[in-house]
Protein backbone atom coordinates (compact mmCIF):
# COMPACT_ATOMS: atom_id res chain seq x y z
CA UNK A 1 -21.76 -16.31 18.10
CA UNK A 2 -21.69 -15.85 14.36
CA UNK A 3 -23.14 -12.38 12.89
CA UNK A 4 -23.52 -12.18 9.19
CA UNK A 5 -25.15 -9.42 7.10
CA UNK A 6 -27.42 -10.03 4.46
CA UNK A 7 -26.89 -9.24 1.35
CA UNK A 8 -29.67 -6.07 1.52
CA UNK A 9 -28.14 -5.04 4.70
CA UNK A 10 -24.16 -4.45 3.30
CA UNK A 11 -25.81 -2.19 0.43
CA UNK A 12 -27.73 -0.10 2.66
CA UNK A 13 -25.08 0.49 4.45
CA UNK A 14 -22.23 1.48 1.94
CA UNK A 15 -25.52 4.35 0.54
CA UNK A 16 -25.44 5.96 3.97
CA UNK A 17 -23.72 8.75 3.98
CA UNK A 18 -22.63 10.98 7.23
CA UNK A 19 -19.80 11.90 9.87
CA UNK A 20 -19.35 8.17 10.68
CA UNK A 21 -19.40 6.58 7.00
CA UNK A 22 -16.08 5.77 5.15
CA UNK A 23 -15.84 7.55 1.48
CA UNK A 24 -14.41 6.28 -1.59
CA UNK A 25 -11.43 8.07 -2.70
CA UNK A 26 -9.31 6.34 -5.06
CA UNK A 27 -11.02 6.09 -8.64
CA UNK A 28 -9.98 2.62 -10.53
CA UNK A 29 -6.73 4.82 -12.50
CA UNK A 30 -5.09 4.96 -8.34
CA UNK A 31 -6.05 2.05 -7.75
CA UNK A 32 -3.87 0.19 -10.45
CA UNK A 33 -1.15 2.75 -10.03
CA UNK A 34 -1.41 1.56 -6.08
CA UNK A 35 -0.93 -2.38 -7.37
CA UNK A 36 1.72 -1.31 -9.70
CA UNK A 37 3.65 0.49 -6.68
CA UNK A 38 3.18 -2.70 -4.55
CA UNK A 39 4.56 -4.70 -7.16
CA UNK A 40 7.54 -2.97 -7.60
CA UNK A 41 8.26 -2.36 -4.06
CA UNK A 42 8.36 -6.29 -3.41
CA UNK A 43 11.04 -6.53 -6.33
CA UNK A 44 12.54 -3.58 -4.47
CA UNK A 45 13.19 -5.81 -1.72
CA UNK A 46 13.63 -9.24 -3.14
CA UNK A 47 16.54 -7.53 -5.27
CA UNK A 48 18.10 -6.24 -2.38
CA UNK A 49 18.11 -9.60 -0.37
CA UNK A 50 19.48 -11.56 -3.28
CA UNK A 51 22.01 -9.10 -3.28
CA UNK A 52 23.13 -9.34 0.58
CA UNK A 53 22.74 -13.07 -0.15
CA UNK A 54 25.00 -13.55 -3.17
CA UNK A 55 27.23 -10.38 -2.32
CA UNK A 56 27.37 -9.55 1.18
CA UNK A 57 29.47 -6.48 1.68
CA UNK A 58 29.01 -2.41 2.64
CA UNK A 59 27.03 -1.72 -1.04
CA UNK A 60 24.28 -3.80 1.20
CA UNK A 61 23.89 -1.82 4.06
CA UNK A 62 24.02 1.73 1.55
CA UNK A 63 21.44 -0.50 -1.14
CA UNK A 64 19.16 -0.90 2.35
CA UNK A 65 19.29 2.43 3.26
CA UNK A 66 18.07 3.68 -0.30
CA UNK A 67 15.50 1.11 0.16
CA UNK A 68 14.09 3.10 3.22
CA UNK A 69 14.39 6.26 1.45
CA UNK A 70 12.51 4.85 -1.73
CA UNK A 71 9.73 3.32 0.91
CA UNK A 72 9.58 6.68 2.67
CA UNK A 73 8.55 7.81 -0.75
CA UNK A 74 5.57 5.21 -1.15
CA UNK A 75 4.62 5.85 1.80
CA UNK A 76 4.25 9.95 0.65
CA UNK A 77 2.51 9.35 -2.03
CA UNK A 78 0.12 6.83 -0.71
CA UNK A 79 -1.06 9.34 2.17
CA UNK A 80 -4.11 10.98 1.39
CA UNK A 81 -3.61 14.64 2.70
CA UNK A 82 -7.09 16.75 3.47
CA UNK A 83 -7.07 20.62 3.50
């Protein structure tokens, strides 16, 4: 069974407000810093397997490792901590 919402329905819902309702917080600014991040995290990683492709050697496993350092990072900055 299909369920679709009209139209009507999906704005009435996202003007509810409550314990239950999800709230915006990222203005447009965080939101194209967000894309920006994702973008450079994917050259991040497409760098580093060109390099174990072309080069393999130790530098790989140590550029990897940085890699998971840098994405531990992201991932900091991305969380949204509440007081």
């Amino acid at each position: 069974m299909k369920y679709i919402k009209s139209i009507s329905r999906l704005i009435e819902e996202s003007e509810e407000s409550g314990e239950k309702t999800l709230k915006r917080s990222l203005n447009g600014f965080q939101l194209i810093m967000l894309g920006l991040g994702v973008i450079i995290g994917a050259g991040l990683f497409s760098l580093t397997g060109l390099a174990a492709a072309n080069n393999a050697g130790p530098a790989v496993t140590l550029s990897f490792l940085v890699a998971a350092v840098g994405c531990g990072f992201a991932g900091l900055c991305y969380a949204e901590f509440q007081p």
